[in-house]
N, C-alpha and C. Protein backbone atom coordinates (compact mmCIF):
# COMPACT_ATOMS: atom_id res chain seq x y z
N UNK A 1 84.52 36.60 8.82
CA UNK A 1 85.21 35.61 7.98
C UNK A 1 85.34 36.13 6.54
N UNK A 2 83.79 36.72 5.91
CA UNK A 2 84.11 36.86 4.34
C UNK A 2 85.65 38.20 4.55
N UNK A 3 84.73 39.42 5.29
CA UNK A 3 85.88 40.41 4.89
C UNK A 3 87.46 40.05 5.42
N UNK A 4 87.71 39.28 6.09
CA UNK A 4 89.04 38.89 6.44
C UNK A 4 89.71 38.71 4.96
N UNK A 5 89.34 37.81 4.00
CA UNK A 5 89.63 37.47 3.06
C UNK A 5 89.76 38.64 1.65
N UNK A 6 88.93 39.46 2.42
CA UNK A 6 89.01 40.70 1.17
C UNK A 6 90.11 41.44 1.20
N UNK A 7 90.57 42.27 0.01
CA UNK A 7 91.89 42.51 0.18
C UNK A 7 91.86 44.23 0.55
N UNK A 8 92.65 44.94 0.88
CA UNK A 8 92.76 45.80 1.01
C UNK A 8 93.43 47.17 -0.24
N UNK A 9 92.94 48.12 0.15
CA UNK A 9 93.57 49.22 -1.06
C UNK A 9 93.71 50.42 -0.09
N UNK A 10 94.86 51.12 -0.49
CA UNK A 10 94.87 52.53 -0.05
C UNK A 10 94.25 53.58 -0.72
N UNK A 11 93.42 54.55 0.13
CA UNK A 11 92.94 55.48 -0.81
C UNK A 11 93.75 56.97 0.06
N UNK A 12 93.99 57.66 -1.18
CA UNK A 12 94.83 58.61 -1.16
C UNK A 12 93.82 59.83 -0.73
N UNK A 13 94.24 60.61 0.62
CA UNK A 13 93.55 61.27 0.88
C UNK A 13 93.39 62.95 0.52
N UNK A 14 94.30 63.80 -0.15
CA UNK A 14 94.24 64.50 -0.56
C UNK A 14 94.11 64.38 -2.27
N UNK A 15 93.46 66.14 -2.32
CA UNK A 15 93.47 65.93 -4.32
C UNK A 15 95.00 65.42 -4.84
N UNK A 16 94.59 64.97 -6.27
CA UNK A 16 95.61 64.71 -6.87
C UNK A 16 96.49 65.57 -7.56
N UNK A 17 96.29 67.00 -7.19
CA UNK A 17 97.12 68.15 -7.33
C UNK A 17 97.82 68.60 -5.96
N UNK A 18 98.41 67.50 -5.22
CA UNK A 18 98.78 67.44 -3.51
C UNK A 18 100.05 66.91 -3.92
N UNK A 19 101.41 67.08 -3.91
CA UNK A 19 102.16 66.53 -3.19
C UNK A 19 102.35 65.12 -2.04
N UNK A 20 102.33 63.93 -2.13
CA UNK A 20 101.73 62.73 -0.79
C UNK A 20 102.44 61.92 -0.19
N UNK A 21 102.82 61.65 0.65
CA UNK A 21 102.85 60.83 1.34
C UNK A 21 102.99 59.41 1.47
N UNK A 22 102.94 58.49 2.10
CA UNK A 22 102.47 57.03 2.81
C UNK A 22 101.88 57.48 3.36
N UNK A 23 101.97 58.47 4.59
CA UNK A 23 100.77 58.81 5.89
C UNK A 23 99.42 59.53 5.28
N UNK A 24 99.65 59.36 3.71
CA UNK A 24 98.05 60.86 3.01
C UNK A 24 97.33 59.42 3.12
N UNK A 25 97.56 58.24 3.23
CA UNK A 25 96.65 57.18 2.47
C UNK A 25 95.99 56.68 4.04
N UNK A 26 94.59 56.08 3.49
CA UNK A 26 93.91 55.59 4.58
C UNK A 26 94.04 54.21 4.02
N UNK A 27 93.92 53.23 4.74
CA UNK A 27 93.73 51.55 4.19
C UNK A 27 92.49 50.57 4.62
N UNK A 28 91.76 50.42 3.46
CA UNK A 28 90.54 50.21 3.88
C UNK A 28 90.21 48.94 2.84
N UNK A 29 89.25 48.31 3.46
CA UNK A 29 88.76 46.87 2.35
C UNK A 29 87.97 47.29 1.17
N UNK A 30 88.74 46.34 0.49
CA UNK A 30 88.44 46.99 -1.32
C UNK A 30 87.13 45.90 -1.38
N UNK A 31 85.71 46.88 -1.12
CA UNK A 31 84.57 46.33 -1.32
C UNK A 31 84.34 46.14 -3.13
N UNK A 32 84.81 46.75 -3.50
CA UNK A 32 84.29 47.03 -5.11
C UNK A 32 84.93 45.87 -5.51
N UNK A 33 85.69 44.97 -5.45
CA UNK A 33 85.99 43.55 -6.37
C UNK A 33 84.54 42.93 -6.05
N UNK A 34 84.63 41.98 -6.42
CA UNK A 34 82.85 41.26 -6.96
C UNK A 34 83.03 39.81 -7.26
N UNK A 35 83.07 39.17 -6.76
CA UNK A 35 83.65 37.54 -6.99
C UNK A 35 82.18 36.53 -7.65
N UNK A 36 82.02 36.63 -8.44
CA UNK A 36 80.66 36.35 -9.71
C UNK A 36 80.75 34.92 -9.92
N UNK A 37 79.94 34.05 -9.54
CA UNK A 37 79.59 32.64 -9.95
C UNK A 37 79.06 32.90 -11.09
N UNK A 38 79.88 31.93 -12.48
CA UNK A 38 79.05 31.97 -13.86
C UNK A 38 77.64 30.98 -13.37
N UNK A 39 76.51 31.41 -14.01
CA UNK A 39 75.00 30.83 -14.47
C UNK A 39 75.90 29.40 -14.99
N UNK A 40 76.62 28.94 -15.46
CA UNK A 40 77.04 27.72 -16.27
C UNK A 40 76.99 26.74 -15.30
N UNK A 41 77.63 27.08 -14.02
CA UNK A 41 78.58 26.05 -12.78
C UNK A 41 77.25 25.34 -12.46
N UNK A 42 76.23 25.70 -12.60
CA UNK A 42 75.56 24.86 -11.59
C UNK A 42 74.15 24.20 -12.25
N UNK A 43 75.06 23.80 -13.56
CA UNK A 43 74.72 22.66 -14.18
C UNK A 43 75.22 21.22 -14.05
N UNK A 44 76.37 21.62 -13.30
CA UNK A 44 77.44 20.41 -13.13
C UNK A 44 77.07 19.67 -11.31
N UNK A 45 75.98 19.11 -11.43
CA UNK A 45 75.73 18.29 -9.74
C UNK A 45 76.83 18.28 -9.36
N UNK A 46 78.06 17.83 -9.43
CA UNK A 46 78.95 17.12 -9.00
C UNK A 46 79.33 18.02 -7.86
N UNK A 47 79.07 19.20 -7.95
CA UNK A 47 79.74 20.25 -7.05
C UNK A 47 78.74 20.90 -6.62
N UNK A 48 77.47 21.05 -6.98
CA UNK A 48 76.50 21.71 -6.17
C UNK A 48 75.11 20.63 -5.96
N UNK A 49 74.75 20.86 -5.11
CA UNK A 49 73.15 20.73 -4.80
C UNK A 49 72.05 21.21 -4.56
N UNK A 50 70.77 20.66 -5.16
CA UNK A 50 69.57 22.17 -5.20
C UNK A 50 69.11 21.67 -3.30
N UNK A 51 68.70 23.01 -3.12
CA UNK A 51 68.25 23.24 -1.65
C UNK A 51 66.97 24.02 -1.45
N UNK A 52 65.56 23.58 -1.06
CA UNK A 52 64.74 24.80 -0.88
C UNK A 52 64.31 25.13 0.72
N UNK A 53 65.08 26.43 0.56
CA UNK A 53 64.81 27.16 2.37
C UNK A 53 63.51 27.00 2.74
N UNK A 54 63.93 26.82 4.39
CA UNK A 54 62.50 26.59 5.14
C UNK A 54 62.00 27.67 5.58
N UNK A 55 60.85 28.15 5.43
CA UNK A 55 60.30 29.56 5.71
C UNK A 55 61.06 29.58 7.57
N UNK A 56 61.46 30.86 7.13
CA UNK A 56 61.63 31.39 8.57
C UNK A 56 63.61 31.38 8.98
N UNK A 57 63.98 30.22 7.40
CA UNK A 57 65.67 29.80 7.94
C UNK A 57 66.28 31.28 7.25
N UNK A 58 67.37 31.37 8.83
CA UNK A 58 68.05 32.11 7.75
C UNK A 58 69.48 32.05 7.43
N UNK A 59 70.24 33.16 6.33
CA UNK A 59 71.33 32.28 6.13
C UNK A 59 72.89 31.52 7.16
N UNK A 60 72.70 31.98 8.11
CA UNK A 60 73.87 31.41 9.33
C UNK A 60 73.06 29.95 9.83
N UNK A 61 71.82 29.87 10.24
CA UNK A 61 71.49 28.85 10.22
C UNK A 61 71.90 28.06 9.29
N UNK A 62 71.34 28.05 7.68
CA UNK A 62 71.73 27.10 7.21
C UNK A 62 73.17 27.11 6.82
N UNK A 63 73.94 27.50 6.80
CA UNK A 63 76.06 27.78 6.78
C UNK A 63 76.33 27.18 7.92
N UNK A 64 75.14 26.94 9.07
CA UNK A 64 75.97 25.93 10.53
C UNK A 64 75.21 24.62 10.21
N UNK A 65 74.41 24.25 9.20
CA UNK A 65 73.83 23.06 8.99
C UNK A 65 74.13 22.48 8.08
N UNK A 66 74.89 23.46 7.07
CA UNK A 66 75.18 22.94 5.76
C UNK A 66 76.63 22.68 5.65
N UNK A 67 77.46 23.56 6.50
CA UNK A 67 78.88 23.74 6.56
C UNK A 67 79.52 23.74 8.08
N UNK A 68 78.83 23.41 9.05
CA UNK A 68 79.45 23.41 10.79
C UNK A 68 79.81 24.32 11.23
N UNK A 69 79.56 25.90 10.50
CA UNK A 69 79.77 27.63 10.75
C UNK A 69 78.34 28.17 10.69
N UNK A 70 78.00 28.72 11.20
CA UNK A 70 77.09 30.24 11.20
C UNK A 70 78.09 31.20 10.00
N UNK A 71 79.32 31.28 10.40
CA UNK A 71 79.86 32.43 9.52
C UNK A 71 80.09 32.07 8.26
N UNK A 72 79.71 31.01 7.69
CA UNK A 72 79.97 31.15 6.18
C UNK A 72 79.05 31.15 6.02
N UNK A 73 77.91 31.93 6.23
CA UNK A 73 76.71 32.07 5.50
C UNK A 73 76.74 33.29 4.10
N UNK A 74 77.79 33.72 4.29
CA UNK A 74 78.66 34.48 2.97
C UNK A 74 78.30 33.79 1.52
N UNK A 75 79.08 32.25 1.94
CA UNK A 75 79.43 31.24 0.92
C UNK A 75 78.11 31.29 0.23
N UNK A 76 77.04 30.68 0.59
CA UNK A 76 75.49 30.59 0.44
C UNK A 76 75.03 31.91 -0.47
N UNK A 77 75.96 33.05 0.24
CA UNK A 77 75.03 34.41 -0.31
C UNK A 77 75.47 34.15 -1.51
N UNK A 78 77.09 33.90 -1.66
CA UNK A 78 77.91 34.55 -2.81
C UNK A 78 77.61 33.40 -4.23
N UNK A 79 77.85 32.53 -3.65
CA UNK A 79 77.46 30.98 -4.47
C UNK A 79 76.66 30.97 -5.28
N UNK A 80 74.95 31.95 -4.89
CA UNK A 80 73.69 32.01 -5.37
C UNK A 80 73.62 33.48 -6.11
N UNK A 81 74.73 33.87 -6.23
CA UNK A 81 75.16 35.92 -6.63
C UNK A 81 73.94 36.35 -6.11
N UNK A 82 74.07 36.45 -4.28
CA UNK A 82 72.70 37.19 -3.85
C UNK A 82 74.25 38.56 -3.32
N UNK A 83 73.46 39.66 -3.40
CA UNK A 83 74.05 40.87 -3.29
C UNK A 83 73.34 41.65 -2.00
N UNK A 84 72.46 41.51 -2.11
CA UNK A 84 71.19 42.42 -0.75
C UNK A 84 70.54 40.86 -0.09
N UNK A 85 71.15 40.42 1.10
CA UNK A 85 70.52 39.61 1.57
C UNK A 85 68.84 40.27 1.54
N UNK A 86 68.20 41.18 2.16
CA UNK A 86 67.18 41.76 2.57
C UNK A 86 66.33 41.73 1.36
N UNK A 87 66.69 41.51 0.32
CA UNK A 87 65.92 41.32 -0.96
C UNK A 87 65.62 40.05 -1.83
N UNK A 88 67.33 39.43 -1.52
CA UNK A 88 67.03 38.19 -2.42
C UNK A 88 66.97 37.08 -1.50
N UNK A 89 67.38 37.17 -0.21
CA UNK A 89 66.53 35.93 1.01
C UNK A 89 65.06 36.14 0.78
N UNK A 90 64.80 35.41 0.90
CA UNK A 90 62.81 34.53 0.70
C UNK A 90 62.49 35.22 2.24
N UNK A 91 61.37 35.99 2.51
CA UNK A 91 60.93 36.78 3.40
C UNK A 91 59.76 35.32 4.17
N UNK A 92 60.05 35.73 5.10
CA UNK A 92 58.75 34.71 6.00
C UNK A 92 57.22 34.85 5.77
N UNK A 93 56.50 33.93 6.12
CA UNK A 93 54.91 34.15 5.84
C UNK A 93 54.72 35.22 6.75
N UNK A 94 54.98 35.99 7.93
CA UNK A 94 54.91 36.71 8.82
C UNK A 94 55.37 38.25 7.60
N UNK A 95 56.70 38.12 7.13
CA UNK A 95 57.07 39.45 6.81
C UNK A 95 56.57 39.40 5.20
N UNK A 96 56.47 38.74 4.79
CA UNK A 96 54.89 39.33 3.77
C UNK A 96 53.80 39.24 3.46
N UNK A 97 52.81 39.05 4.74
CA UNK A 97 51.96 39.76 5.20
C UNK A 97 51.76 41.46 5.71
N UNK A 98 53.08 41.69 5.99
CA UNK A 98 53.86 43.18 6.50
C UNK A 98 53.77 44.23 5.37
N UNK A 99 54.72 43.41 4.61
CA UNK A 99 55.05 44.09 3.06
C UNK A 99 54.05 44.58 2.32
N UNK A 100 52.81 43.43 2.48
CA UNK A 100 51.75 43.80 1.94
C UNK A 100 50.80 44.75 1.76
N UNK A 101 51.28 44.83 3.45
CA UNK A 101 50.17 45.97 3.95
C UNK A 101 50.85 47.10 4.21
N UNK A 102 51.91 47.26 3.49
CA UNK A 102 52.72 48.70 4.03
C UNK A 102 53.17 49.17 2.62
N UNK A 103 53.40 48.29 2.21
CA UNK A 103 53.47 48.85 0.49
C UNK A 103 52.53 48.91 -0.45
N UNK A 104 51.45 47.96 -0.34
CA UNK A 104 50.41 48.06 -1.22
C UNK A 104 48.99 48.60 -0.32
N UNK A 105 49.07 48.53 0.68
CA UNK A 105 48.28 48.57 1.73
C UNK A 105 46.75 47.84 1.23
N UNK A 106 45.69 48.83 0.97
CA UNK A 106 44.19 47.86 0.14
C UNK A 106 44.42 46.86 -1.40
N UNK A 107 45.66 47.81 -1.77
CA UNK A 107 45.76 47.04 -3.37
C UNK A 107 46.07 45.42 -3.33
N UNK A 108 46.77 44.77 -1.96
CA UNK A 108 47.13 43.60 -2.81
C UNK A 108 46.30 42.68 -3.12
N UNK A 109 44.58 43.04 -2.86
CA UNK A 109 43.83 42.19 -3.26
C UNK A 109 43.34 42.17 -4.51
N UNK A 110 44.41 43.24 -5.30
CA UNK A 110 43.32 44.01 -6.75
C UNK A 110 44.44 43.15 -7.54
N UNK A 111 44.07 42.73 -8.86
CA UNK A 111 44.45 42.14 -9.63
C UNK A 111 46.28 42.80 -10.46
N UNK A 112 47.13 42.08 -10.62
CA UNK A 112 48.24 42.23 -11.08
C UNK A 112 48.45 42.11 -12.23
N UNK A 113 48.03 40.58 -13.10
CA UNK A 113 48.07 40.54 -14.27
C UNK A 113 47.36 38.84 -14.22
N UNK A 114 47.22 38.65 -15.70
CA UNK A 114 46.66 37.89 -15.68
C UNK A 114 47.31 36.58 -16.75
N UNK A 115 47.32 35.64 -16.57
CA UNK A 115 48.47 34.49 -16.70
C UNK A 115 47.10 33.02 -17.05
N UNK A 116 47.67 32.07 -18.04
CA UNK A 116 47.69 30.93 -18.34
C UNK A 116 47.57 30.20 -17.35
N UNK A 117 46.68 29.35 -17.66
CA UNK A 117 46.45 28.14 -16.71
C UNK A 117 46.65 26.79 -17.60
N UNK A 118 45.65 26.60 -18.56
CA UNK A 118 46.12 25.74 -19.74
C UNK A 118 45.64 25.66 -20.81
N UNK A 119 46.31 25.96 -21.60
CA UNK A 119 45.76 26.15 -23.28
C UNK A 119 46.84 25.19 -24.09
N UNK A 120 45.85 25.11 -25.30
CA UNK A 120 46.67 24.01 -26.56
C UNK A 120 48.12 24.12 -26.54
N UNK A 121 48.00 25.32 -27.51
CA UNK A 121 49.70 25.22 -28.08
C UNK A 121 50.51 26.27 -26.91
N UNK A 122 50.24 27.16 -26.12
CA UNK A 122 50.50 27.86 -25.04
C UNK A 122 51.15 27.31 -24.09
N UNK A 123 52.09 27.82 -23.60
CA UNK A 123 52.42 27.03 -22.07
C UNK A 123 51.51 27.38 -21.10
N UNK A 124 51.52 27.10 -19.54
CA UNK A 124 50.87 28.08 -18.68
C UNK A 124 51.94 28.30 -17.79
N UNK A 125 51.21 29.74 -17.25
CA UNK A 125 52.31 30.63 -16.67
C UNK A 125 52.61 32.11 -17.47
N UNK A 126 51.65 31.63 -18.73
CA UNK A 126 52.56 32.88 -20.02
C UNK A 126 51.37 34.32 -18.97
N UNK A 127 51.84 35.25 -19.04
CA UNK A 127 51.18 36.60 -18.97
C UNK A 127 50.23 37.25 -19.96
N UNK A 128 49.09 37.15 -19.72
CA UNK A 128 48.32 37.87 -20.68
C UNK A 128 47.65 39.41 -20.37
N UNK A 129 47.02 39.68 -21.63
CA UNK A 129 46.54 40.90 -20.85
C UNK A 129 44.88 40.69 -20.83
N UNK A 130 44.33 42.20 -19.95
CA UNK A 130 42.50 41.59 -19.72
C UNK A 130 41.81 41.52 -21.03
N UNK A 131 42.51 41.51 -22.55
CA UNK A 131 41.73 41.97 -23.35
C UNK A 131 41.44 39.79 -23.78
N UNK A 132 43.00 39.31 -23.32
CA UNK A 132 42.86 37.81 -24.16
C UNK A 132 41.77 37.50 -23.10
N UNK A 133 42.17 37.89 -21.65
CA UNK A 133 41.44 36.99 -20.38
C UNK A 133 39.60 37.32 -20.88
N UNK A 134 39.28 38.92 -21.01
CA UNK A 134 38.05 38.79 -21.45
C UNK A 134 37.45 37.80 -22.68
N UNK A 135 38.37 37.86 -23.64
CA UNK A 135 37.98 36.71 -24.66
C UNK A 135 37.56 35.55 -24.70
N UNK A 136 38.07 35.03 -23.52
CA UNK A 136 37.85 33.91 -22.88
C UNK A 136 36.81 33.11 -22.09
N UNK A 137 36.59 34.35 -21.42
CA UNK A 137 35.62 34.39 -20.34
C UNK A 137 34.63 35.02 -20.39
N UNK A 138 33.49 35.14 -19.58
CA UNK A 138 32.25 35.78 -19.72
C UNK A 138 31.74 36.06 -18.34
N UNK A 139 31.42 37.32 -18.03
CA UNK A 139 31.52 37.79 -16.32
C UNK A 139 29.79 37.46 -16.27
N UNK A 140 29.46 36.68 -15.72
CA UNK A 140 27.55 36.91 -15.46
C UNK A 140 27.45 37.92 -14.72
N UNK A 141 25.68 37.90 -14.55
CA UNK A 141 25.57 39.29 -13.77
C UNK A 141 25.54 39.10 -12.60
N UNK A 142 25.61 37.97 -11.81
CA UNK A 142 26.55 38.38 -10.41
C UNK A 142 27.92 38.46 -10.61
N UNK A 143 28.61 38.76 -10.77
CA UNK A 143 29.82 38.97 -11.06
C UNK A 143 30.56 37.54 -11.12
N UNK A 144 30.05 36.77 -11.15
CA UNK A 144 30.74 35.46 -11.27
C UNK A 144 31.67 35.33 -12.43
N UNK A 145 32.72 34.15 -12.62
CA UNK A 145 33.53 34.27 -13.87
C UNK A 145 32.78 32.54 -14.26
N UNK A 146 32.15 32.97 -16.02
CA UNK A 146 32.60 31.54 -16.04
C UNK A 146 33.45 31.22 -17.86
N UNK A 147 33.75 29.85 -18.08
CA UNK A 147 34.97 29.52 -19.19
C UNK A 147 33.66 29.74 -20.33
N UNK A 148 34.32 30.42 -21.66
CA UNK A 148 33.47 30.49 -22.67
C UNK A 148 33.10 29.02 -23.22
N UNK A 149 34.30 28.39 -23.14
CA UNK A 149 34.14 26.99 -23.61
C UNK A 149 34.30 25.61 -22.65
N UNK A 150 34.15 25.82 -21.62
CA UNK A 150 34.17 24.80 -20.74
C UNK A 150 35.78 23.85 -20.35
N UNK A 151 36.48 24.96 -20.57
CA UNK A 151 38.20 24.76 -20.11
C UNK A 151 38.96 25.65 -20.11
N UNK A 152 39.55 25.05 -18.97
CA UNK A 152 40.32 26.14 -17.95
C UNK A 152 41.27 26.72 -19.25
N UNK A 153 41.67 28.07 -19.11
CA UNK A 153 42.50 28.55 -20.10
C UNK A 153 43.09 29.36 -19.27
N UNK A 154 42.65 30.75 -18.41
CA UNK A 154 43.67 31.87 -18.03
C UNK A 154 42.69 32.10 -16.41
N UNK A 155 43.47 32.74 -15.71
CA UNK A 155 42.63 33.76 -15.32
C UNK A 155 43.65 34.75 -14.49
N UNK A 156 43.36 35.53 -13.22
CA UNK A 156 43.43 36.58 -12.55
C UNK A 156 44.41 36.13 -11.67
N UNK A 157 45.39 37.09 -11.31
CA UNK A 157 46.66 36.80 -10.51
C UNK A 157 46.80 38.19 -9.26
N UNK A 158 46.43 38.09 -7.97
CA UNK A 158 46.21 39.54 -7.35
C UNK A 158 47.40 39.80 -7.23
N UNK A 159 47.35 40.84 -6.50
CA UNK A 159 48.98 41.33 -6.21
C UNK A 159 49.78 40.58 -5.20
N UNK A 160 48.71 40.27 -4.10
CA UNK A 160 49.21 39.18 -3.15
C UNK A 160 50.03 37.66 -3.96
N UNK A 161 48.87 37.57 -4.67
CA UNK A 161 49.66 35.84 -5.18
C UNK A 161 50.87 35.96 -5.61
N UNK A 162 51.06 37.73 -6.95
CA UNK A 162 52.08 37.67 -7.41
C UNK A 162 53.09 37.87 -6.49
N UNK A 163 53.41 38.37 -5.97
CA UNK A 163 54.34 38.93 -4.69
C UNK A 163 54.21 37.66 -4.22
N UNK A 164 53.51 36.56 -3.37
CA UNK A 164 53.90 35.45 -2.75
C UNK A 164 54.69 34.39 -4.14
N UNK A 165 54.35 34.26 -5.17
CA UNK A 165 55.10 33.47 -5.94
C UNK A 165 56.55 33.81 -6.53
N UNK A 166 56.77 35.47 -6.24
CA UNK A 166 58.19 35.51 -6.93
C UNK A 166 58.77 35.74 -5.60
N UNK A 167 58.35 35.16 -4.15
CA UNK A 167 59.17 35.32 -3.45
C UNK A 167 59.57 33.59 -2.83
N UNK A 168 58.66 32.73 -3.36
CA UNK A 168 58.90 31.14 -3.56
C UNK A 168 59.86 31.02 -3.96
N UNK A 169 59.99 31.83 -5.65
CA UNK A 169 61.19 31.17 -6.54
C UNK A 169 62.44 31.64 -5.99
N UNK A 170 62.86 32.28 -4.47
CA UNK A 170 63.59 32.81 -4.41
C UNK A 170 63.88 31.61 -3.02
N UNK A 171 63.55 31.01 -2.82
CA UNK A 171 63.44 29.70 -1.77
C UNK A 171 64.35 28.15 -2.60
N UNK A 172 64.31 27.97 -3.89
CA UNK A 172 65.52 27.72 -4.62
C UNK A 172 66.84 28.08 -4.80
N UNK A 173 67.54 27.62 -4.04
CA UNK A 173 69.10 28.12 -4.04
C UNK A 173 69.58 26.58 -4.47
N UNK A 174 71.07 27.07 -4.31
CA UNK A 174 72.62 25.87 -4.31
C UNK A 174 73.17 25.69 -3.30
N UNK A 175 73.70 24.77 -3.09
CA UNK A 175 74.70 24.69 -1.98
C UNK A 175 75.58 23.91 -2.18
N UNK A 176 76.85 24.55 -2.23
CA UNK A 176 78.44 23.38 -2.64
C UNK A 176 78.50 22.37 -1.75
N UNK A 177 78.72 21.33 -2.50
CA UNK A 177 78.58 20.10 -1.60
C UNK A 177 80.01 20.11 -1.02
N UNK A 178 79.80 19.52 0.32
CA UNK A 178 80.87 19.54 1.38
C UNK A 178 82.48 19.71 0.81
N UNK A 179 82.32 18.22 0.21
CA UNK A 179 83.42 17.85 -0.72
C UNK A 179 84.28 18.75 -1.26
N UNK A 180 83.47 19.63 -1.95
CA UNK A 180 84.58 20.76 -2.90
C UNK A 180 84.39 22.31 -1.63
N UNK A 181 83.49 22.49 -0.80
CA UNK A 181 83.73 23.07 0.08
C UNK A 181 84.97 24.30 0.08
N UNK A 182 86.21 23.64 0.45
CA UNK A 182 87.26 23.98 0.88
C UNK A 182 88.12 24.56 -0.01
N UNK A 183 88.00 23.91 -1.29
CA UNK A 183 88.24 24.45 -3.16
C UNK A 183 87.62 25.76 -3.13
N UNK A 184 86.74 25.78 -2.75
CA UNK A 184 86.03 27.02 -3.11
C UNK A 184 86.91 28.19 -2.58
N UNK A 185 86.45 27.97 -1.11
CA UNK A 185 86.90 28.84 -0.14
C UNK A 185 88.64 29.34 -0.67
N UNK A 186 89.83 28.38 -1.56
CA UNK A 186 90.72 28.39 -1.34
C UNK A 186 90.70 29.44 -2.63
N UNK A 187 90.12 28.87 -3.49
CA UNK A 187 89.80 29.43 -4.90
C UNK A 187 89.42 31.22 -4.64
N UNK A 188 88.62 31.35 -3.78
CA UNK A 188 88.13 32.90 -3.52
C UNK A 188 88.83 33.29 -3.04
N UNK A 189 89.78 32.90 -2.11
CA UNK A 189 90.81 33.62 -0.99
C UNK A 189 91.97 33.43 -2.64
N UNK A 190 92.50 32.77 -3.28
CA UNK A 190 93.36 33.03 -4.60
C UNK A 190 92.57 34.55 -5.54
N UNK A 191 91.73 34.41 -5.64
CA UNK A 191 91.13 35.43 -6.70
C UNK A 191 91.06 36.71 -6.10
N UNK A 192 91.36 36.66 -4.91
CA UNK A 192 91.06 38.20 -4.00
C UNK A 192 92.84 38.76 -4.01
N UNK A 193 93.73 37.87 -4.25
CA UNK A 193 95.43 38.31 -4.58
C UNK A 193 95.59 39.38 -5.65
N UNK A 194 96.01 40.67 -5.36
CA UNK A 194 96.45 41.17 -6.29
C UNK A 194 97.42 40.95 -7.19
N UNK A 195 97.53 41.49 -8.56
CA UNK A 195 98.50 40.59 -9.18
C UNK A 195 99.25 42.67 -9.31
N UNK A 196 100.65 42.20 -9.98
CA UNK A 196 101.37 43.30 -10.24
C UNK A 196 101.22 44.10 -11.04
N UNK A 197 101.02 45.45 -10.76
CA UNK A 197 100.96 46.81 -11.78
C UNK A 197 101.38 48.15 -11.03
N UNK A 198 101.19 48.99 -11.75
CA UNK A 198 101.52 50.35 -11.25
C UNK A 198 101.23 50.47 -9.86
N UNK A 199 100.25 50.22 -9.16
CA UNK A 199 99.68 50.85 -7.93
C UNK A 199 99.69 49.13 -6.77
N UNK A 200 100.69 48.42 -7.28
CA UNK A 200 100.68 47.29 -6.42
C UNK A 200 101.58 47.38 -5.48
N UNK A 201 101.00 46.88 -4.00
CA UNK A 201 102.29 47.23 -2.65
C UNK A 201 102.28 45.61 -2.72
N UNK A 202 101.18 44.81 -2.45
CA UNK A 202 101.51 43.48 -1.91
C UNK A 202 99.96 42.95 -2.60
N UNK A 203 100.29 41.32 -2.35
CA UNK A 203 99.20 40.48 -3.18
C UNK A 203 97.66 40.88 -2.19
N UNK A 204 98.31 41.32 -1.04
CA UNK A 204 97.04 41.74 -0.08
C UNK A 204 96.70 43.66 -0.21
N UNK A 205 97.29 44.76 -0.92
CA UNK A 205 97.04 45.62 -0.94
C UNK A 205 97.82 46.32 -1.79
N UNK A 206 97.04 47.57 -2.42
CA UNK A 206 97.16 48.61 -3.72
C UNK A 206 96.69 49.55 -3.30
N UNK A 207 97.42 50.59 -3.81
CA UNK A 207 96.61 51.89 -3.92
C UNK A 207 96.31 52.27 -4.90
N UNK A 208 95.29 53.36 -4.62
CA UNK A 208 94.19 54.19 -5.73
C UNK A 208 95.41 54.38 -6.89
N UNK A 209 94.96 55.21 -7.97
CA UNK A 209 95.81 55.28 -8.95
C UNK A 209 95.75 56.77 -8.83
């Protein structure tokens, strides 16, 4: 469905010190256009809605639940400017457990960085380093941690947690509500028209220059 809609370009198959043809050109889908949702649009409810994926969904599932297709699970990718499904889809509790142990293998239990829990004028969440977290804290001699002053302020973030929390925030998406749906779709299939210049055959195909 998406590439149907993409437009096509000829690329010229000999150097450009060749003499050519119509038959030198191959005709192939012009991957390099890039159809970019502004960060602005989806301030406006009226046309989108927040959605958080269910571990394990993936995107054709929700494009046949959200839209009555498996195949516009495109819409979903493009909507949210995800580029590498395999990166910016939210991985299952199964596949990072995997990740964990194949990329970090012993490390993801060793500490990442160390972050706010709650302080005065501070937000929490802020990143610190071990020099504020030691300030804070006081290691006894069993290795225990305890608060210098008897409130929670910072502590220790392993590699596991971090890696499971920036793959949460990736479980927040959009989804165009039904309604404008079809706008969209009509809107992207308009923006994929070539318009006229030197190397224009038709609103569906150009060649290289």
């Amino acid at each position: 469905m998406y590439f149907s809609l993409l437009p096509d370009i000829a690329y010229d198959e000999k150097p450009i010190s060749y003499p050519f043809s119509e038959s030198d050109f191959v005709v192939a889908k012009n991957f390099f256009r890039r159809y970019k949702i502004s960060e602005d649009v989806f301030s406006y409810a009226t046309f989108f809605s927040k959605y958080a994926i269910i571990d394990g969904e993936r995107p054709d599932q929700l494009a046949l639940k959200a839209y009555g297709d498996p195949f516009f699970d495109w819409v979903i990718l493009l909507t949210n400017n995800m580029i590498n499904v395999q990166y910016d889809w939210p991985l299952t509790n199964y596949e990072i457990e995997k990740v964990l142990e194949k990329e970090f293998d012993d490390a993801y239990s060793e500490i990442h960085h160390y972050e706010t829990i709650k302080i005065g004028q501070y937000p929490a969440g802020l990143h610190v380093d071990e020099t504020f977290f030691n300030s804070q804290h006081k290691i006894n001699v069993d290795d225990a941690i305890s608060l210098k002053n008897g409130s929670e302020i910072c502590g220790p973030v392993t590699v596991a947690e971090w890696f499971s929390n920036e793959n949460e925030k990736k479980r927040e998406i959009y989804l165009i509500k039904p309604a404008y749906f079809q706008s969209f779709i009509d809107d992207f299939r308009k923006k994929n028209l070539y318009k006229k210049d030197a190397n224009f055959i038709s609103q569906r195909l150009k060649k290289t220059g």
